[in-house]
PDB file of N, CA and C in Angstrom:
ATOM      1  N   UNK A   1     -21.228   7.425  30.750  1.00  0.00           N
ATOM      2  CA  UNK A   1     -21.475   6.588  29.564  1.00  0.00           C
ATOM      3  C   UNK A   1     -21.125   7.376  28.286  1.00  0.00           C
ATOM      4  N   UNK A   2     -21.706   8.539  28.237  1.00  0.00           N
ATOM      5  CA  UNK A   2     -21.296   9.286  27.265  1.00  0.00           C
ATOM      6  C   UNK A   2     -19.638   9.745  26.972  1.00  0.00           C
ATOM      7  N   UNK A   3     -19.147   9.744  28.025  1.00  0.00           N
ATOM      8  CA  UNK A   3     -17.750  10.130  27.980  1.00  0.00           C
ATOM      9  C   UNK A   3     -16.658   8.422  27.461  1.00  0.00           C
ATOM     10  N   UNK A   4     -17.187   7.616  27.590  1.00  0.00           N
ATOM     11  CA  UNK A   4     -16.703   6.384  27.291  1.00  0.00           C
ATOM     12  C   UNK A   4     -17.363   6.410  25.949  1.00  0.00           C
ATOM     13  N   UNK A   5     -18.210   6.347  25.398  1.00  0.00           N
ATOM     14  CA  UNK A   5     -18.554   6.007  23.928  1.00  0.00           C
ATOM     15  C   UNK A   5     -17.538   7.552  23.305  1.00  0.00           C
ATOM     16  N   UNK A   6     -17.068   8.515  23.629  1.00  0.00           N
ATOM     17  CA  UNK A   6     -16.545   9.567  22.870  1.00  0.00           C
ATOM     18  C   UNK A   6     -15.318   8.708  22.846  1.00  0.00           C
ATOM     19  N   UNK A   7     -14.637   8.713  24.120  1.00  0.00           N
ATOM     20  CA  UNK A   7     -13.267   7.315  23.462  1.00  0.00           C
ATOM     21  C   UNK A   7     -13.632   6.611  23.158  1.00  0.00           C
ATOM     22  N   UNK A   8     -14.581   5.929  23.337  1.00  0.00           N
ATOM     23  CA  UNK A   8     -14.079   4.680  22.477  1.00  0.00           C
ATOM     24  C   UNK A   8     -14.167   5.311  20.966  1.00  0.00           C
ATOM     25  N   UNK A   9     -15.293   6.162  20.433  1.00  0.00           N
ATOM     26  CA  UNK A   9     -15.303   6.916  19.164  1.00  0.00           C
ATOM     27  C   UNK A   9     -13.468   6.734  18.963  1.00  0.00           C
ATOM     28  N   UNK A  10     -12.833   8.020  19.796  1.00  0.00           N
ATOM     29  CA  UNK A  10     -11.982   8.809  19.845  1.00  0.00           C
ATOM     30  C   UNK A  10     -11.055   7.373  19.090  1.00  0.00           C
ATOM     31  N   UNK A  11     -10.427   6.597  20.246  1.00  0.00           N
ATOM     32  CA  UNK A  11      -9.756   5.432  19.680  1.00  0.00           C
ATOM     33  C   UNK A  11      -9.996   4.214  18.373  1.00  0.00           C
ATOM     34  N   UNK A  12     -11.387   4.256  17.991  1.00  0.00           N
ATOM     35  CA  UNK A  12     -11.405   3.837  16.525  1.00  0.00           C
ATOM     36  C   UNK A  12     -11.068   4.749  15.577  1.00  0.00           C
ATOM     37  N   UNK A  13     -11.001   5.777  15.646  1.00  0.00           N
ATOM     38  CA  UNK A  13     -10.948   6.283  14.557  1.00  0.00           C
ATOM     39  C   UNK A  13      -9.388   7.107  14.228  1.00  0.00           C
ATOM     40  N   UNK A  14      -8.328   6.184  15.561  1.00  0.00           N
ATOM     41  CA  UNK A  14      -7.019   6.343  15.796  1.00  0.00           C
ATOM     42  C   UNK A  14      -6.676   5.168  14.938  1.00  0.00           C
ATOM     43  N   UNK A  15      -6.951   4.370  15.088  1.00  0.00           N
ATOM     44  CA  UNK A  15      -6.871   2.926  14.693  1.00  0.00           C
ATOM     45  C   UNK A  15      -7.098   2.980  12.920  1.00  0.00           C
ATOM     46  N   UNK A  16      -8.422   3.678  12.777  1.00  0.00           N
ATOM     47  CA  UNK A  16      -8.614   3.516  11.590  1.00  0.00           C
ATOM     48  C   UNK A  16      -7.472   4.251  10.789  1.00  0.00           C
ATOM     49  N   UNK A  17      -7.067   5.470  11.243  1.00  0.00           N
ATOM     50  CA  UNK A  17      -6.043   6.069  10.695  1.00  0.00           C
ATOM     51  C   UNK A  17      -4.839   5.095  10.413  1.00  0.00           C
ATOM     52  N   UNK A  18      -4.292   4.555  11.689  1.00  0.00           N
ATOM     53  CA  UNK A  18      -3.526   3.508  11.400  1.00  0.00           C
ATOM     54  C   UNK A  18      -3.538   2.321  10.102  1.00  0.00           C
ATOM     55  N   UNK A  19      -4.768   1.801  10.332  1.00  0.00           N
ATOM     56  CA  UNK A  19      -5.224   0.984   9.511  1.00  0.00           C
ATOM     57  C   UNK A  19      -5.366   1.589   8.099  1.00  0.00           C
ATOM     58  N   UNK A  20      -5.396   2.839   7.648  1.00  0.00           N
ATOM     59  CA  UNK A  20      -5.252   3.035   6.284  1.00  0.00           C
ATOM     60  C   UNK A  20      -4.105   3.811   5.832  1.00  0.00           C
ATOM     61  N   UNK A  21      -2.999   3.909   6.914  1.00  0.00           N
ATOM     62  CA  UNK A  21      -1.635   4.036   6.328  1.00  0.00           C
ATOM     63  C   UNK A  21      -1.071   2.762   5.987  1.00  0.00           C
ATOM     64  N   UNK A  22      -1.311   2.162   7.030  1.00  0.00           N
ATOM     65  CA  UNK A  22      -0.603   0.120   6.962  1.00  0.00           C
ATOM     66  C   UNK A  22      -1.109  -0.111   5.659  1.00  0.00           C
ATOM     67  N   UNK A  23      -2.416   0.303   5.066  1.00  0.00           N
ATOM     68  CA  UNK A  23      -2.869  -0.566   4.026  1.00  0.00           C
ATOM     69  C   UNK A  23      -2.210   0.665   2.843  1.00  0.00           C
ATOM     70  N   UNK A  24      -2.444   1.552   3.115  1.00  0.00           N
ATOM     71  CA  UNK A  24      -1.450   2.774   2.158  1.00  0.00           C
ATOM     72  C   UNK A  24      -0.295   2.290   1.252  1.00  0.00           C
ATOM     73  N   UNK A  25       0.468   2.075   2.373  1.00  0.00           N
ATOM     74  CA  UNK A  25       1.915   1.568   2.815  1.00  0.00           C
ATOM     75  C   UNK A  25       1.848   0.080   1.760  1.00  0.00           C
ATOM     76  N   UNK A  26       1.007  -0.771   2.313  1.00  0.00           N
ATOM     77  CA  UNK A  26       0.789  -1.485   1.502  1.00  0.00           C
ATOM     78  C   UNK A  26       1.120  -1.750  -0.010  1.00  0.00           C
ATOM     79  N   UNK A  27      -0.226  -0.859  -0.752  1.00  0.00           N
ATOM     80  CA  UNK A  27      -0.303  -0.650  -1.660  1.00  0.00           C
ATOM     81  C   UNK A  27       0.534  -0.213  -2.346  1.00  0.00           C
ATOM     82  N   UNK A  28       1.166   1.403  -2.209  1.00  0.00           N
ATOM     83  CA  UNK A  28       2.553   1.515  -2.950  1.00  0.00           C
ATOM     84  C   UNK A  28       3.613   0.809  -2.837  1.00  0.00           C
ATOM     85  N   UNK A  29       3.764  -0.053  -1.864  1.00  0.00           N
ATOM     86  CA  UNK A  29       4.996  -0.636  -2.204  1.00  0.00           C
ATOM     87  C   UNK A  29       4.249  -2.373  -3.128  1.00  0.00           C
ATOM     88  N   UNK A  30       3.444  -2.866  -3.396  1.00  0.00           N
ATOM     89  CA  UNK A  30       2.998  -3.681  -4.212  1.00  0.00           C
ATOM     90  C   UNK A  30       2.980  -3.005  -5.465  1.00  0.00           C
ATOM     91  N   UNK A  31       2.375  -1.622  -5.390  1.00  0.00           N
ATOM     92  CA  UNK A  31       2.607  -0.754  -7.052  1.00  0.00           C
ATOM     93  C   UNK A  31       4.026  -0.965  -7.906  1.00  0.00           C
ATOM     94  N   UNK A  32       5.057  -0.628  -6.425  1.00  0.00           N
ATOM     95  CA  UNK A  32       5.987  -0.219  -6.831  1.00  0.00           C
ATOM     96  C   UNK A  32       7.108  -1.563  -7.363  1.00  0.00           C
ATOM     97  N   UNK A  33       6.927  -2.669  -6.799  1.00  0.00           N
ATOM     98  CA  UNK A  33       6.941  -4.399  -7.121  1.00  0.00           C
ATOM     99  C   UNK A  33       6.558  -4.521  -8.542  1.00  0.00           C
ATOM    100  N   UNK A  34       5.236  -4.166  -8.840  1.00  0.00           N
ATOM    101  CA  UNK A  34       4.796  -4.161  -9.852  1.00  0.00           C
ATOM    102  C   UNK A  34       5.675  -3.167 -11.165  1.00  0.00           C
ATOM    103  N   UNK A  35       5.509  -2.353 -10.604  1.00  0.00           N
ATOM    104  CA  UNK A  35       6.716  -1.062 -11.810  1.00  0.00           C
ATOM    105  C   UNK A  35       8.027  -2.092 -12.428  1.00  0.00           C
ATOM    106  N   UNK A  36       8.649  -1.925 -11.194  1.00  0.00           N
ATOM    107  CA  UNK A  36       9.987  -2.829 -11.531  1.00  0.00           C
ATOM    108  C   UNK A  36      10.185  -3.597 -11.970  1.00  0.00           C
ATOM    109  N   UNK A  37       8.786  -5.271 -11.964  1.00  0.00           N
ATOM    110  CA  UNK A  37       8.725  -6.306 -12.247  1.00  0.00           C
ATOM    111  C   UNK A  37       8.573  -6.029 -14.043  1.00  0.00           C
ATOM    112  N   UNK A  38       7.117  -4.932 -13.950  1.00  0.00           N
ATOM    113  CA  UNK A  38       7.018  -4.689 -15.623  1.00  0.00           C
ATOM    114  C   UNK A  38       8.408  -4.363 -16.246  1.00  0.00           C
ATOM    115  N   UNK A  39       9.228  -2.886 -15.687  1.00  0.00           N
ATOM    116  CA  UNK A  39      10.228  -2.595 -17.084  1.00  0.00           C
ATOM    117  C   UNK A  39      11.493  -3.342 -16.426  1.00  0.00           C
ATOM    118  N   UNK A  40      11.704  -4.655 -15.690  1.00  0.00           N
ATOM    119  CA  UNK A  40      12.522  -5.355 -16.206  1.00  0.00           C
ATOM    120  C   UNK A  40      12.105  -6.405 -16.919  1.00  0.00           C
ATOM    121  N   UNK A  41      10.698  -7.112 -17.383  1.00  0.00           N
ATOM    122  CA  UNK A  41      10.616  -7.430 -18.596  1.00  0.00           C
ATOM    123  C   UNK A  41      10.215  -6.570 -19.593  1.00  0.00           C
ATOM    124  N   UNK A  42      10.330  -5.385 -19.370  1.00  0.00           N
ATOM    125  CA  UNK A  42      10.598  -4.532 -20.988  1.00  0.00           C
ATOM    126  C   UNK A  42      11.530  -4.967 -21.124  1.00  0.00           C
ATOM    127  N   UNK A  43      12.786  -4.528 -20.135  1.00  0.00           N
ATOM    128  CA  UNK A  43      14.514  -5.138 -20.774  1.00  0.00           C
ATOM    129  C   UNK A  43      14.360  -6.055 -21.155  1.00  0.00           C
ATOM    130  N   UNK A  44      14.161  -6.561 -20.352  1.00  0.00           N
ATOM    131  CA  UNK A  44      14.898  -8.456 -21.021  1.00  0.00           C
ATOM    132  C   UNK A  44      13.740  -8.828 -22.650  1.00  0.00           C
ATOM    133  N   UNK A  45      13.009  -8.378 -22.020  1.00  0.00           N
ATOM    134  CA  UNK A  45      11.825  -8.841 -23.911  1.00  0.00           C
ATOM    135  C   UNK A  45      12.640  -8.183 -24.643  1.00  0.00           C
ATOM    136  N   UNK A  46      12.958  -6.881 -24.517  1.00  0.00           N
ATOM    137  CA  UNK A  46      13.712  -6.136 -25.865  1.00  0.00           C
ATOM    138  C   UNK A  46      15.382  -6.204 -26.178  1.00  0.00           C
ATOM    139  N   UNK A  47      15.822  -7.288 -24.670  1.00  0.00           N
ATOM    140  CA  UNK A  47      16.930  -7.746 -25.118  1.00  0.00           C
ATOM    141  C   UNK A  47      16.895  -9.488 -25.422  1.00  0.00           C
ATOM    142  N   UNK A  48      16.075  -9.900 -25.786  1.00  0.00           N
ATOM    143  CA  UNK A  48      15.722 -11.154 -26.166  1.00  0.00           C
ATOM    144  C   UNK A  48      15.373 -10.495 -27.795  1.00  0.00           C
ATOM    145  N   UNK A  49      14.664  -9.661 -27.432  1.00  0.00           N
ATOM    146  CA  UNK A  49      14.288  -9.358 -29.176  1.00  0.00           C
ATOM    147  C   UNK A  49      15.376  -8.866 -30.439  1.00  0.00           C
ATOM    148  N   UNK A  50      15.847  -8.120 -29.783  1.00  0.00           N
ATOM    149  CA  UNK A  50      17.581  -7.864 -30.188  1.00  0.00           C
ATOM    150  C   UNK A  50      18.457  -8.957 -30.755  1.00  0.00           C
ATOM    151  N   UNK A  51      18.228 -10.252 -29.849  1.00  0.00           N
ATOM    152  CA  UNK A  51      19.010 -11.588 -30.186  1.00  0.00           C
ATOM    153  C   UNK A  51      18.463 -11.975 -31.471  1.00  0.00           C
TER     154      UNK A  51
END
């Protein structure tokens, strides 16, 4: 019994690793959506403003 609750320990906390690169992973690339989305409306606002 004891040797089964250490895996199963063992394998959540494989998982969890998983689970907070996927969500990692996630996140910077939504950051990085975000970056791009902002300074291409810097461009375009400051080439609208230009006009």
């Amino acid at each position: 019994m004891q040797r089964f609750l250490n895996d199963l320990l063992g394998a959540i906390k494989d998982n969890l690793k998983l689970v907070g690169y996927f969500f990692l992973g996630l996140f910077s690339v939504g950051a990085f959506m975000y970056a791009v989305t902002f300074v291409i409306k810097i461009i375009i606002g400051d080439s609208f403003l230009i006009k």
